[in-house]
Protein backbone atom coordinates (compact mmCIF):
# COMPACT_ATOMS: atom_id res chain seq x y z
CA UNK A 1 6.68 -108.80 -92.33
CA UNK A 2 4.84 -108.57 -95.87
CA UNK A 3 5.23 -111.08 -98.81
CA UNK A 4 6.56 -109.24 -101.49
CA UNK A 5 4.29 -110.02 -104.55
CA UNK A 6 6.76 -108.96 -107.22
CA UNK A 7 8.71 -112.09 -107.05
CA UNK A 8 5.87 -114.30 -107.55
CA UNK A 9 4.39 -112.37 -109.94
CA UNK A 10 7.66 -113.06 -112.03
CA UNK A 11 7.76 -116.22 -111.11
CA UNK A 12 3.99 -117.16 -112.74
CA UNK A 13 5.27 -114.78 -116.13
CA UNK A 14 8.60 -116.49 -116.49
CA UNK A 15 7.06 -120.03 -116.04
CA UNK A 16 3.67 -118.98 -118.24
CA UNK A 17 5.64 -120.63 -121.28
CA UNK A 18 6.69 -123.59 -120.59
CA UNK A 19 2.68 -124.10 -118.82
CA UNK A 20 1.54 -123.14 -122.71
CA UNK A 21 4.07 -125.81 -123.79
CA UNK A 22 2.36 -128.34 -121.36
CA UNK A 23 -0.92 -127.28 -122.49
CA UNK A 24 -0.34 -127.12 -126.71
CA UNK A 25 1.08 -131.10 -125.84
CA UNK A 26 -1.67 -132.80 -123.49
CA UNK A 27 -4.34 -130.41 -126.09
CA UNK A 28 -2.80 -132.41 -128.77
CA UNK A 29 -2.11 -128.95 -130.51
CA UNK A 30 1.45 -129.90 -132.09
CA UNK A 31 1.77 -131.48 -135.03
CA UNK A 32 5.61 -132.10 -134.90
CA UNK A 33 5.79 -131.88 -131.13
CA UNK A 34 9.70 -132.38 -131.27
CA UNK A 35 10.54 -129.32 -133.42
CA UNK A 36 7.38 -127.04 -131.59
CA UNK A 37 9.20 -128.05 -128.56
CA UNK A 38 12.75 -128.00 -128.82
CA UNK A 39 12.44 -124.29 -130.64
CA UNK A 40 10.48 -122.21 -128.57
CA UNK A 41 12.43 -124.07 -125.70
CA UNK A 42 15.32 -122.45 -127.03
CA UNK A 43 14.19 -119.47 -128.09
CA UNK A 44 12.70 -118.58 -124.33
CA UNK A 45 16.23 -119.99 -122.69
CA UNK A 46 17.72 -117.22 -124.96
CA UNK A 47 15.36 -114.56 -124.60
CA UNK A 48 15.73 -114.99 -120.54
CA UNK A 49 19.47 -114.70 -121.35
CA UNK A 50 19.07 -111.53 -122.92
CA UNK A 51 16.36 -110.08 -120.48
CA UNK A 52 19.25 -111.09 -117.65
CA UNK A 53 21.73 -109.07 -119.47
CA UNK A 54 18.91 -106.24 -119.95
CA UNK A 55 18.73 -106.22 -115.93
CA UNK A 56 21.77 -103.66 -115.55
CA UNK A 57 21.14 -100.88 -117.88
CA UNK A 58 17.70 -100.83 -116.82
CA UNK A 59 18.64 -100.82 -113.37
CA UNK A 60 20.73 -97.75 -114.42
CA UNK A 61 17.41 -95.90 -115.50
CA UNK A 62 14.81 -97.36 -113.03
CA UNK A 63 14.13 -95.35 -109.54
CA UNK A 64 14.58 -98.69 -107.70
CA UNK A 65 16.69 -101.34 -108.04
CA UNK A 66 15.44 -104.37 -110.36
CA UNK A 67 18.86 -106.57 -109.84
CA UNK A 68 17.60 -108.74 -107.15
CA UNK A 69 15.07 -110.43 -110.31
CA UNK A 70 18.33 -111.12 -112.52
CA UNK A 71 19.23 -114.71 -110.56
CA UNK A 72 16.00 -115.79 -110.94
CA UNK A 73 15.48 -114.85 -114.59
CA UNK A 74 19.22 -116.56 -115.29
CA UNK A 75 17.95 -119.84 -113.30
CA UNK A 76 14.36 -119.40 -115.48
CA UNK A 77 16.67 -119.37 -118.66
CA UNK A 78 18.76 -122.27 -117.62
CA UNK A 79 15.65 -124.31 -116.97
CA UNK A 80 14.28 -123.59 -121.08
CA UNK A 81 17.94 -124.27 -122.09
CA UNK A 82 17.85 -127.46 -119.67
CA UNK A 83 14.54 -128.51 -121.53
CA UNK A 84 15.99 -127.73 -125.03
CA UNK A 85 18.48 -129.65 -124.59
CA UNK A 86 16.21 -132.78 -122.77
CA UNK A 87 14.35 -132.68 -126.20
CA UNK A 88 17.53 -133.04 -128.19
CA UNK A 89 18.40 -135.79 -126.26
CA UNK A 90 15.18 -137.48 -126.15
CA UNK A 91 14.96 -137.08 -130.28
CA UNK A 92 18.57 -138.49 -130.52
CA UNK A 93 17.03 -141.49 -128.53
CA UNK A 94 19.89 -141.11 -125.79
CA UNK A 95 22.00 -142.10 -128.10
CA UNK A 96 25.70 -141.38 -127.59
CA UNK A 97 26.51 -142.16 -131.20
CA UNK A 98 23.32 -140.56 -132.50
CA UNK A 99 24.66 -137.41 -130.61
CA UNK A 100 28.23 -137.75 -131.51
CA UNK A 101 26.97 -137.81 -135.06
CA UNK A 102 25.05 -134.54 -134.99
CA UNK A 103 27.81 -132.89 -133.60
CA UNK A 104 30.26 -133.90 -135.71
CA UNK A 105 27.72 -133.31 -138.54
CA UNK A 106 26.26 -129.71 -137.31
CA UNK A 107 28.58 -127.42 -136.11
CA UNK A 108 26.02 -125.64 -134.74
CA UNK A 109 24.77 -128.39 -131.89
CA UNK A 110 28.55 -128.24 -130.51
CA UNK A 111 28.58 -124.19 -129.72
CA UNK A 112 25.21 -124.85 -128.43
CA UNK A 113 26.29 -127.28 -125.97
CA UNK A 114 29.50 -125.62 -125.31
CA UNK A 115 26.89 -122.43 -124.13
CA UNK A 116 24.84 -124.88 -121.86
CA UNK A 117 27.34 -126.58 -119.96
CA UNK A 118 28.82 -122.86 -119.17
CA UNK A 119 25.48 -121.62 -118.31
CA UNK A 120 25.04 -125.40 -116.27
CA UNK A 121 28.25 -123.45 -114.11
CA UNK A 122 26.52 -120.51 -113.56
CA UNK A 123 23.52 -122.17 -112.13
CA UNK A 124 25.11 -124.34 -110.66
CA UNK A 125 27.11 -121.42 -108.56
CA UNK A 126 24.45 -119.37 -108.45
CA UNK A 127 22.62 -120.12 -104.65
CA UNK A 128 23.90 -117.58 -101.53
CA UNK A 129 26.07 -120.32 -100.26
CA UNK A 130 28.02 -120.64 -103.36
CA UNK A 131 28.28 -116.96 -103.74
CA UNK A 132 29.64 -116.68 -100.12
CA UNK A 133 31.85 -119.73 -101.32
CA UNK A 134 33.87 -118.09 -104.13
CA UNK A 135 34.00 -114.89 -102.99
CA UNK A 136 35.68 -112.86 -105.41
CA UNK A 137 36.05 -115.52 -107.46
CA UNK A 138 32.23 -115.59 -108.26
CA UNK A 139 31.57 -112.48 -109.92
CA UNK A 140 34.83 -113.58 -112.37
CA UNK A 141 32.70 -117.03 -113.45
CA UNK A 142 29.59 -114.86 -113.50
CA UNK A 143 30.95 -112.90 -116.60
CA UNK A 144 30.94 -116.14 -118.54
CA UNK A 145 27.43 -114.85 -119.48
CA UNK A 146 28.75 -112.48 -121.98
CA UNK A 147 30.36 -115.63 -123.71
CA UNK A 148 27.50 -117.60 -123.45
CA UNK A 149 25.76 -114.93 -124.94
CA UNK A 150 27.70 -115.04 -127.82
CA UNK A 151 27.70 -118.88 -128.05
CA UNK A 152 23.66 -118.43 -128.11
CA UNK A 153 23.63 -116.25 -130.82
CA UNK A 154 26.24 -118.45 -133.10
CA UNK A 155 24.11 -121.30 -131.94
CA UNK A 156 20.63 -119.99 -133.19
CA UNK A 157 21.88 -117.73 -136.55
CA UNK A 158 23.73 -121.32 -137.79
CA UNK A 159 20.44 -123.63 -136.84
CA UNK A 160 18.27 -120.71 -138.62
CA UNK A 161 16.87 -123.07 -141.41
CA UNK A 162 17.30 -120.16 -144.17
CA UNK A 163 19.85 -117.42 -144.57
CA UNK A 164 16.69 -115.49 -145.31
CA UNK A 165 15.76 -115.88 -141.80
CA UNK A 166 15.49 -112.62 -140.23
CA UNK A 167 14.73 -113.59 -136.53
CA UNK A 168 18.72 -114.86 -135.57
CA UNK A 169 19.93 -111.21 -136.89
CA UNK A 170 17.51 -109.70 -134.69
CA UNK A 171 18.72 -111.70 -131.29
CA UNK A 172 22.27 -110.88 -132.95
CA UNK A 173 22.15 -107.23 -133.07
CA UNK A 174 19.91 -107.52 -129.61
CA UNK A 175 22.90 -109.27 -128.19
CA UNK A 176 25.65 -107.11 -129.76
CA UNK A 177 23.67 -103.75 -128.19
CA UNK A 178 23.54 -105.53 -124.53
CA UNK A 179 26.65 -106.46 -124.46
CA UNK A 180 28.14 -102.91 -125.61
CA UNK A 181 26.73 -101.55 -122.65
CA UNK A 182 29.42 -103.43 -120.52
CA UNK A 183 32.46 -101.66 -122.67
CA UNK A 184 34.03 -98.83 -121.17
CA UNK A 185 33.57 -96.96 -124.33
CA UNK A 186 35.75 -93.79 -122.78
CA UNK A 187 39.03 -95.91 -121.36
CA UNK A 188 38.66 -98.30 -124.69
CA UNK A 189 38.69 -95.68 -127.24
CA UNK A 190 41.73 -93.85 -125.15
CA UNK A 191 43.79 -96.89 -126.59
């Protein structure tokens, strides 16, 4: 029985930022390591979100099946989103009334916690056993992604520091284009 090298190979590209995240911090390269943390953290958990979603058209147009990456690209974006989210924490000192506060005060801190603790559900129900487990029931949750998707892109156009700001419309239309592959164009525009 061979190793199959593709998974690994993934592995080492999905985990190669978060390894130049380690390496910018113990080479002293950030100069405000909480914001060159907690944005690229964010920016990766999101771009592994919409690579996941980019799994089934291209599995459409490739001559072999790429779905069996898609779990561990969603787990690889959970575990940015996971570390986003550590760094918020850690620069909020832990605080609950530090965090309360910067919900309350930025809208945009509540949708993105509303999209982690869904995407915390899909990890959390995404091993074999779990799959086996719900049955059915499992590819219903799994669709969440589409509203997590949405919540990430709310989440980073509202944080963008400048209307100006270019990049959020970009992951916006990105978003809006992956997700219109999943409407059954033909039966919806019947209606």
């Amino acid at each position: 029985m061979s190793i199959s090298w593709q998974k690994p190979l993934l592995f080492i590209l999905l985990l190669a930022p978060f390894l130049q995240l380690l390496f910018d911090i113990f080479a002293g390269n950030l100069i405000d390591p909480i914001e060159e943390i907690t944005n690229p953290t964010g920016q990766w958990a999101f771009r592994f979100l919409l690579l996941s979603l980019l799994i089934t058209p291209l599995n459409k147009i490739t001559p072999f099946s790429i779905i069996k990456y898609r779990r561990m690209i969603g787990v690889f974006c959970f575990f940015y989103a996971s570390l986003h989210l550590s760094i918020f924490l850690i620069d909020q000192q832990f605080s609950l009334e530090y965090i309360l506060e910067d919900v309350v005060k930025r809208p945009y801190i509540t949708i993105g916690f509303s999209g982690f603790i869904l995407l915390f559900l899909l990890a959390a129900t995404s091993t074999n056993k779990m799959v086996k487990r719900l049955g059915k029931r499992w590819k219903k949750l799994h669709k969440m992604i589409y509203l997590i998707a949405i919540l990430a892109t709310v989440h980073f156009y509202w944080q963008a520091k400048s209307a100006t700001d270019i990049e959020p419309l970009i992951y916006a239309i990105i978003t809006l284009l992956l997700l219109g592959f999943r409407v059954n164009w033909k039966k919806w525009l019947k209606h």
